[in-house]
Protein backbone atom coordinates (compact mmCIF):
# COMPACT_ATOMS: atom_id res chain seq x y z
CA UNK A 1 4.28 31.95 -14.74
CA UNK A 2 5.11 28.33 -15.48
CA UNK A 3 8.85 27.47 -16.40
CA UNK A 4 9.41 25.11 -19.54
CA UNK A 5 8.81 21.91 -19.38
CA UNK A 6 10.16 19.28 -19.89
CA UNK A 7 12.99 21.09 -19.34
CA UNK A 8 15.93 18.85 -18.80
CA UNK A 9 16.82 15.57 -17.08
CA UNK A 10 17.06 16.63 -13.68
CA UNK A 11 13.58 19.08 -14.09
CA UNK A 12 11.92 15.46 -14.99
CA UNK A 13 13.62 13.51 -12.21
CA UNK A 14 12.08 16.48 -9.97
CA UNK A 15 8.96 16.78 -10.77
CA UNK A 16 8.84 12.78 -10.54
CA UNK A 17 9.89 12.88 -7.13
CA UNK A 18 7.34 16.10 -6.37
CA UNK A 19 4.17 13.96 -7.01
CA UNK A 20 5.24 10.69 -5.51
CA UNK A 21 5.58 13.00 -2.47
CA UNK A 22 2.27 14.49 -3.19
CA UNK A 23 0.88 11.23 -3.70
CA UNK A 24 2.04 9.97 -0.38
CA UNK A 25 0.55 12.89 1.65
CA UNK A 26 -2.89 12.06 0.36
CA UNK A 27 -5.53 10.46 2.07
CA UNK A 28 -7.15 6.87 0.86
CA UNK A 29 -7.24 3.33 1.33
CA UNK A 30 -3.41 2.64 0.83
CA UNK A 31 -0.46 4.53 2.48
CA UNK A 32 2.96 4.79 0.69
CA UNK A 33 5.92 5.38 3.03
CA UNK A 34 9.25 5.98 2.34
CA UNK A 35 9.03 7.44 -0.83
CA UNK A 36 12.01 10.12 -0.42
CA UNK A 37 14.11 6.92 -0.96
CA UNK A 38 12.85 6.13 -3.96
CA UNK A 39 16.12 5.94 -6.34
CA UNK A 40 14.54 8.48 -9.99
CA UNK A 41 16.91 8.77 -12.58
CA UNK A 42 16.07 10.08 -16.51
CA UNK A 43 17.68 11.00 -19.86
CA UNK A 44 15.82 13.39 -21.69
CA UNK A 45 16.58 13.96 -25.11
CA UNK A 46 14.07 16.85 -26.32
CA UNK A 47 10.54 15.60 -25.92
CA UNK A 48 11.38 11.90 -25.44
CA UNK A 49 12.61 10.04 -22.64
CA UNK A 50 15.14 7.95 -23.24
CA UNK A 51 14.92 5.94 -19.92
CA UNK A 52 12.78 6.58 -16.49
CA UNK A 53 14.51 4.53 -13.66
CA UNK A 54 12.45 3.96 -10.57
CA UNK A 55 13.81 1.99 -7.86
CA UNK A 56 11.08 1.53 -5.23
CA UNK A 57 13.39 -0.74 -2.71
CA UNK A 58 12.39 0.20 1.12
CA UNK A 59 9.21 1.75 0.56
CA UNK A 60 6.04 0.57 2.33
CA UNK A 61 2.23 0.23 1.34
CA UNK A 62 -0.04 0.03 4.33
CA UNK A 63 -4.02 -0.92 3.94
CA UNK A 64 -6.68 1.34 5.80
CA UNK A 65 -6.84 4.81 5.18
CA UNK A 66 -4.37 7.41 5.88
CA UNK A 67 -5.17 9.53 8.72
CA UNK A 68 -5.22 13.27 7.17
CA UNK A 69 -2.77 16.03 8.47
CA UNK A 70 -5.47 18.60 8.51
CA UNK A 71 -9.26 18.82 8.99
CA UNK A 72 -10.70 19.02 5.15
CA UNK A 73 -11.76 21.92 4.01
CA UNK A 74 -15.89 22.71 4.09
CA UNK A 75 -16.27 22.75 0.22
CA UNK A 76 -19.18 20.82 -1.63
CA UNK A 77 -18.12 22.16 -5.12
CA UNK A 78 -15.79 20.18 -7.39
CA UNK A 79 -12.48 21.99 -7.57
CA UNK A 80 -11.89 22.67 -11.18
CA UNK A 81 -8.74 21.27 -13.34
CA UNK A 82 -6.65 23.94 -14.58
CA UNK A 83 -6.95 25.06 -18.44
CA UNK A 84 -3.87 23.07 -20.26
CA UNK A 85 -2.23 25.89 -22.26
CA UNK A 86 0.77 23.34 -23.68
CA UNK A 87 0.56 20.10 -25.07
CA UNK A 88 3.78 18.35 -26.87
CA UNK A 89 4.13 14.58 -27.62
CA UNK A 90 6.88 12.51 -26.87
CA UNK A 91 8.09 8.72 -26.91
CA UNK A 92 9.00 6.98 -23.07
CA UNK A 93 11.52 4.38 -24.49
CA UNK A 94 12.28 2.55 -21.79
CA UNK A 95 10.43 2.47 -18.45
CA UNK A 96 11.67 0.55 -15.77
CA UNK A 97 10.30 0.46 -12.14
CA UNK A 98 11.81 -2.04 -9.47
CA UNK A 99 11.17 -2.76 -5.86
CA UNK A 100 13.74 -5.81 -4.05
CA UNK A 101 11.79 -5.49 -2.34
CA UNK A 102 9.30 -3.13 -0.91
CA UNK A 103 6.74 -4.11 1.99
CA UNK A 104 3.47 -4.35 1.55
CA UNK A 105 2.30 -4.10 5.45
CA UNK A 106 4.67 -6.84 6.79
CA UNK A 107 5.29 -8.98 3.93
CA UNK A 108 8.30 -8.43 1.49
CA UNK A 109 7.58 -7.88 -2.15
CA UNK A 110 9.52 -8.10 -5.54
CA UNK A 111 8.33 -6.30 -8.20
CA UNK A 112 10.32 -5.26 -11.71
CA UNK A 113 7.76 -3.88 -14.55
CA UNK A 114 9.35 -2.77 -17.70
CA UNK A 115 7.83 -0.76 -21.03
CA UNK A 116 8.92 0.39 -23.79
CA UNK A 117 8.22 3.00 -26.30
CA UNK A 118 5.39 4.16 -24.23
CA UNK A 119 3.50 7.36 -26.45
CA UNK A 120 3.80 10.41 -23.84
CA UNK A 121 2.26 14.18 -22.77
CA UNK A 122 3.85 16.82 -21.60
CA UNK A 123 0.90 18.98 -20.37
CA UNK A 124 1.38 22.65 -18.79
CA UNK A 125 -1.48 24.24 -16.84
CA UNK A 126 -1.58 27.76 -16.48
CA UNK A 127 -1.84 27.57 -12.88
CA UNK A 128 -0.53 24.66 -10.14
CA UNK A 129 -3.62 22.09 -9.33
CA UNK A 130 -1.39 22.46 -6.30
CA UNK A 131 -0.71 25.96 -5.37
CA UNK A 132 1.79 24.53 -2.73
CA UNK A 133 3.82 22.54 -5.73
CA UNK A 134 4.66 24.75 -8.68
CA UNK A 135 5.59 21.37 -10.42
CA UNK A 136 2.03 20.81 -10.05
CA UNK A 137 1.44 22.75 -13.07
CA UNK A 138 3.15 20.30 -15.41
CA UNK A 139 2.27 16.56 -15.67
CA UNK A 140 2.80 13.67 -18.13
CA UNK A 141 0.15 11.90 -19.46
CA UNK A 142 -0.23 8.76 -21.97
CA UNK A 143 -1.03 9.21 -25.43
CA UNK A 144 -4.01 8.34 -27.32
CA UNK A 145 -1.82 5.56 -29.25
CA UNK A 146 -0.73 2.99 -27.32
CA UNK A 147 -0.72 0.52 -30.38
CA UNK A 148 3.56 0.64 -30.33
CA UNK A 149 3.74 -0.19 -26.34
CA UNK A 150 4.68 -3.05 -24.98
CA UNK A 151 6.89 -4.70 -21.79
CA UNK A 152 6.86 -7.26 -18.57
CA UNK A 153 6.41 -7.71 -15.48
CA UNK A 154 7.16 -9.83 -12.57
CA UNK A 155 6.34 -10.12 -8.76
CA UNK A 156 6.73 -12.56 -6.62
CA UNK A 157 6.37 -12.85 -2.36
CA UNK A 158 7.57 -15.52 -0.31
CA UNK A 159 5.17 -17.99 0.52
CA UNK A 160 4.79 -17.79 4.13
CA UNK A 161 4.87 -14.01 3.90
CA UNK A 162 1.81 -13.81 3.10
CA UNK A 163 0.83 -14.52 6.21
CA UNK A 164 0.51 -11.25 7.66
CA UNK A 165 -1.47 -10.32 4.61
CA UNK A 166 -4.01 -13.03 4.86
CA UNK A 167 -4.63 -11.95 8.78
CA UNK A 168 -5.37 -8.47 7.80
CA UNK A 169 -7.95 -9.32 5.13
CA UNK A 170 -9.41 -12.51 7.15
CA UNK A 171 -9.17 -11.14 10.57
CA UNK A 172 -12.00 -8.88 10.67
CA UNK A 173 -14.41 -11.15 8.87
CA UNK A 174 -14.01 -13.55 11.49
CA UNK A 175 -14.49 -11.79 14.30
CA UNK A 176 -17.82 -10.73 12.77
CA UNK A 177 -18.83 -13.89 14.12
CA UNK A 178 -16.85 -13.70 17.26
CA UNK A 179 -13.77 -15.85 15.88
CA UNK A 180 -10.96 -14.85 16.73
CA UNK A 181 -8.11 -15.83 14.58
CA UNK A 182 -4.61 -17.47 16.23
CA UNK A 183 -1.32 -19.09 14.22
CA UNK A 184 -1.55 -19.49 10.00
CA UNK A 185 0.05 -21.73 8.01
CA UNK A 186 -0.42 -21.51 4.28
CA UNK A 187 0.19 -24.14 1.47
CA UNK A 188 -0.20 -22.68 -2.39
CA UNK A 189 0.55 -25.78 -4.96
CA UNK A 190 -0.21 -25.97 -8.86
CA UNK A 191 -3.72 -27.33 -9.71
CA UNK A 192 -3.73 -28.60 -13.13
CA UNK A 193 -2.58 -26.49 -16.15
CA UNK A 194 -4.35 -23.27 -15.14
CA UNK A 195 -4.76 -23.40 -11.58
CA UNK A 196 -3.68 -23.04 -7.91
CA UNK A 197 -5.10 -24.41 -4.59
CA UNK A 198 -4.07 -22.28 -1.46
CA UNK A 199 -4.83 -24.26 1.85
CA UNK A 200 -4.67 -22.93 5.17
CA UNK A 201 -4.34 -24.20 8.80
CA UNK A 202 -5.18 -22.02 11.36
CA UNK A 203 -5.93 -22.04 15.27
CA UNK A 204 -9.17 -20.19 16.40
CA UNK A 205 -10.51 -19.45 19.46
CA UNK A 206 -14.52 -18.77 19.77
CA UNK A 207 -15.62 -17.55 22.76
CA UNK A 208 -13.83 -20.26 25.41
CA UNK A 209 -13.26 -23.25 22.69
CA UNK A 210 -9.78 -22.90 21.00
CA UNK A 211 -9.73 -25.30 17.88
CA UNK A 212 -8.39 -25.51 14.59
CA UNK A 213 -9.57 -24.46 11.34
CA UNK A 214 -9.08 -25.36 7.08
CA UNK A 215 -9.38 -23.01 4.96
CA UNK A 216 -9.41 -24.18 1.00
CA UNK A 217 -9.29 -22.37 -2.27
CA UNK A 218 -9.07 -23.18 -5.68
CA UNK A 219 -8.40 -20.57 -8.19
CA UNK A 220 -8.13 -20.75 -12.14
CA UNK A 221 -5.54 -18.29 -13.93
CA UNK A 222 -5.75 -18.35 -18.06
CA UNK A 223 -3.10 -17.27 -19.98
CA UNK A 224 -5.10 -14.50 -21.20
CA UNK A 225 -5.58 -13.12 -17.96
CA UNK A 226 -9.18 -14.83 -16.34
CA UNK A 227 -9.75 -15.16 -13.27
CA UNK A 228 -11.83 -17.33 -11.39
CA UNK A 229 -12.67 -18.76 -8.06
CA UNK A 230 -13.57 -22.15 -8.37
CA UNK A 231 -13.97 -23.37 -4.77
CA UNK A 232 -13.67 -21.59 -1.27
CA UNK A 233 -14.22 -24.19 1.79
CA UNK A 234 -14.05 -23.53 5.55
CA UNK A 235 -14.50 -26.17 8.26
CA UNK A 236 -13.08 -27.44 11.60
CA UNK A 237 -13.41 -30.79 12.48
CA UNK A 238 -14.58 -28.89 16.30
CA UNK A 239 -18.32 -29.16 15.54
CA UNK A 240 -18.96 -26.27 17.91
CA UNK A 241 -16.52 -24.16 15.40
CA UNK A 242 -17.35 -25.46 12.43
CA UNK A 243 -21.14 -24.40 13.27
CA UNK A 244 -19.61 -20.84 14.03
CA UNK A 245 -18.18 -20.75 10.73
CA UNK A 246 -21.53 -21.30 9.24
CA UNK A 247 -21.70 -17.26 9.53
CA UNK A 248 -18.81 -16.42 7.04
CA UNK A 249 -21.12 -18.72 3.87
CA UNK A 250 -22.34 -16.06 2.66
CA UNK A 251 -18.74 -14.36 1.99
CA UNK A 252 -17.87 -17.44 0.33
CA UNK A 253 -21.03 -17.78 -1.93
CA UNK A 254 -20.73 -13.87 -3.40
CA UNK A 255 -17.09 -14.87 -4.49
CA UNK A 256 -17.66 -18.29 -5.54
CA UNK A 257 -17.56 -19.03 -9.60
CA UNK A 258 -16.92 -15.39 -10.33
CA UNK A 259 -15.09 -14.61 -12.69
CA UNK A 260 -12.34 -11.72 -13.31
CA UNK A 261 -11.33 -10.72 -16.62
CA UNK A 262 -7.82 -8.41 -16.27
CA UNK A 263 -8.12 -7.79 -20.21
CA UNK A 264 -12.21 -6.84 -20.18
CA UNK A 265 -11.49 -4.48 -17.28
CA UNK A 266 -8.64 -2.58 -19.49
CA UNK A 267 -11.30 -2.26 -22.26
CA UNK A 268 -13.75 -0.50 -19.76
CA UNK A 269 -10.99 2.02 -18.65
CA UNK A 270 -10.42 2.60 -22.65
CA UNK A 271 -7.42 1.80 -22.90
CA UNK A 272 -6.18 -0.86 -26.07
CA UNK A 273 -3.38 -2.20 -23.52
CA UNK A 274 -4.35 -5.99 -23.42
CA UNK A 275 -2.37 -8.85 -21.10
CA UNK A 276 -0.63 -11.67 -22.14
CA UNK A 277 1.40 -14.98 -21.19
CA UNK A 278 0.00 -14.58 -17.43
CA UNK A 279 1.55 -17.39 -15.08
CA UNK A 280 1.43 -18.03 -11.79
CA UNK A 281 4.36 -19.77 -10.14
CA UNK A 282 3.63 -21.85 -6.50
CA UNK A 283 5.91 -23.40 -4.39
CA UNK A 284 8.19 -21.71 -1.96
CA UNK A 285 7.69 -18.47 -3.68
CA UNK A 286 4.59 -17.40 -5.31
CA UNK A 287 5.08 -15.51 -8.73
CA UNK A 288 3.09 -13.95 -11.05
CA UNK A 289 4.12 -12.39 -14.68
CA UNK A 290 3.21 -11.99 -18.14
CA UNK A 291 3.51 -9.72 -20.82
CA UNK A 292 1.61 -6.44 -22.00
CA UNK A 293 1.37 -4.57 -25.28
C-alpha cells in the first residue's frame, strides 16, 4: 500500500534525500560521498513546488567504479519497472542546487544551477522498484513540455586545482608507454573570441631518463554550445622522451578536430532544452556558464 504522494513538504524533502542515498550506494563509474550532508529543503503547495533547495557543499565525486557491498545477484533477465498506477502534473518554480564547493577527487568545485518553472510528475508505482525503500514507489519525473523552462548555471575550479584531475585522466595513458608522470603545472589563457589554450609543464621519468615534458591544447567554445579541439601537442625537448611520446599520437589524432555539439546531443536524448550564452572564463579561475531554456 503506497501512502499519498506528494504528500507534504517534509514527505518531498524525504524522499529527496532517500534516492540521493540510493544513488550513492550504487555501483558505476562515479562515487558520490557525503550525501547525508546534503542541506534539502521544499515548499509544497498542492502539486507544485514552490522551491527545491539543494545545497551540495562537502560532498565528494570520485572517478573509477564503486566497489559493490554485495556479490550481484545471478540474474540474466531485465528486472521489470513497476506499473505506474498515479500520475498528477505539477509546476517546479524554482530549482536551485549549490555546491561551495564540493570535491571532485581532490580538486574543489563551485557549482550553483538554477530553473525555473520546470513542468513536473508525480508518479506512484504500485510496488517499490526498491523493496528496501518504500519511497521507492514514488518518483518525480519531467514533463513532456518543457517549452516554459528556463535558468543558469555557473561553475568554476581554481586553476591549479585541476591538477589532481589532469593526473588521474593523463596518468594511465602515459604509463602505457612506460612514462611515468612527476610535478604539473598548468596555464589556461583566452585564445581569441571563442577559445582557450591550456599548456602544461610537467616532469617525466621513462625508464632511467627524468626530463621534462609540454603539453598544448587549443580548444574552441561557441556561444551556442560547440565544442572543438583544435590542436593537442606533446613534446620534450629530451629526444629520448620526446621519441617515447611518439606512442600517445594516436590518442591525440582520435580527438583532434572533433567536434562536440552540447545542443545536438540534447536533441538525441529528446529533450527541446537547448543551451545558450556559453562562456568560458581563464585566468586564475576557470569558469564556465550560460543559460538554458
Amino acid at each position: 500500500m503506497t501512502t499519498a504522494w506528494p504528500g507534504d513538504s517534509a514527505t518531498v524533502v524525504r524522499w529527496v534525500r532517500s534516492t540521493l542515498r540510493r544513488a550513492a550506494q550504487d555501483t558505476g563509474e562515479v562515487a558520490l560521498t557525503g550525501v547525508e550532508d546534503i542541506d534539502v529543503s521544499a515548499d509544497l503547495s498542492g502539486y507544485d513546488l514552490e522551491h527545491l533547495t539543494l545545497d551540495a557543499t562537502g560532498t565528494k565525486l570520485r572517478l573509477g567504479r564503486n566497489a559493490p557491498t554485495a556479490p550481484p545477484a545471478v540474474d540474466m533477465a531485465d528486472p521489470e519497472e513497476p506499473e505506474i498506477i498515479a500520475r498528477d502534473s505539477g509546476i517546479l518554480k524554482n530549482f536551485r542546487f549549490t555546491a561551495r564547493p564540493m570535491r571532485i577527487e581532490r580538486s574543489p568545485l563551485n557549482v550553483d544551477l538554477q530553473a525555473y518553472d520546470v513542468p513536473i510528475l508525480w508518479l506512484t508505482a504500485a510496488e517499490p522498484a526498491n523493496p528496501g525503500a518504500p519511497e521507492s514507489a514514488h518518483a518525480i519525473a519531467p514533463g513532456d513540455d518543457l517549452d516554459g523552462l528556463r535558468g543558469s548555471f555557473h561553475a568554476s575550479i581554481a586553476t591549479k586545482d585541476l591538477v589532481p584531475l589532469i593526473e588521474s585522466v593523463a596518468g594511465p595513458i602515459l604509463r602505457e608507454g612506460g612514462i611515468h608522470l612527476g610535478r604539473l603545472r598548468l596555464e589556461i589563457v583566452r585564445d581569441g573570441a571563442d577559445g582557450i589554450r591550456a599548456t602544461a609543464y610537467a616532469g617525466v621519468r621513462w625508464k632511467l631518463l627524468i626530463a621534462s615534458a609540454r603539453a598544448e591544447a587549443r580548444i574552441e567554445v561557441t556561444k551556442d554550445a560547440v565544442i572543438t579541439i583544435r590542436s593537442l601537442a606533446l613534446g620534450s625537448r629530451n629526444l629520448f622522451v620526446k621519441f617515447a611520446l611518439l606512442f600517445a599520437r594516436r590518442h591525440v589524432r582520435a580527438i583532434v578536430g572533433r567536434k562536440v555539439d552540447l545542443n545536438e546531443t540534447l536533441a538525441e536524448d529528446g529533450t527541446t532544452v537547448r543551451l545558450h550564452d556559453l562562456r568560458v572564463g581563464t585566468g586564475e579561475q576557470l569558469s564556465v556558464e550560460g543559460r538554458f531554456g
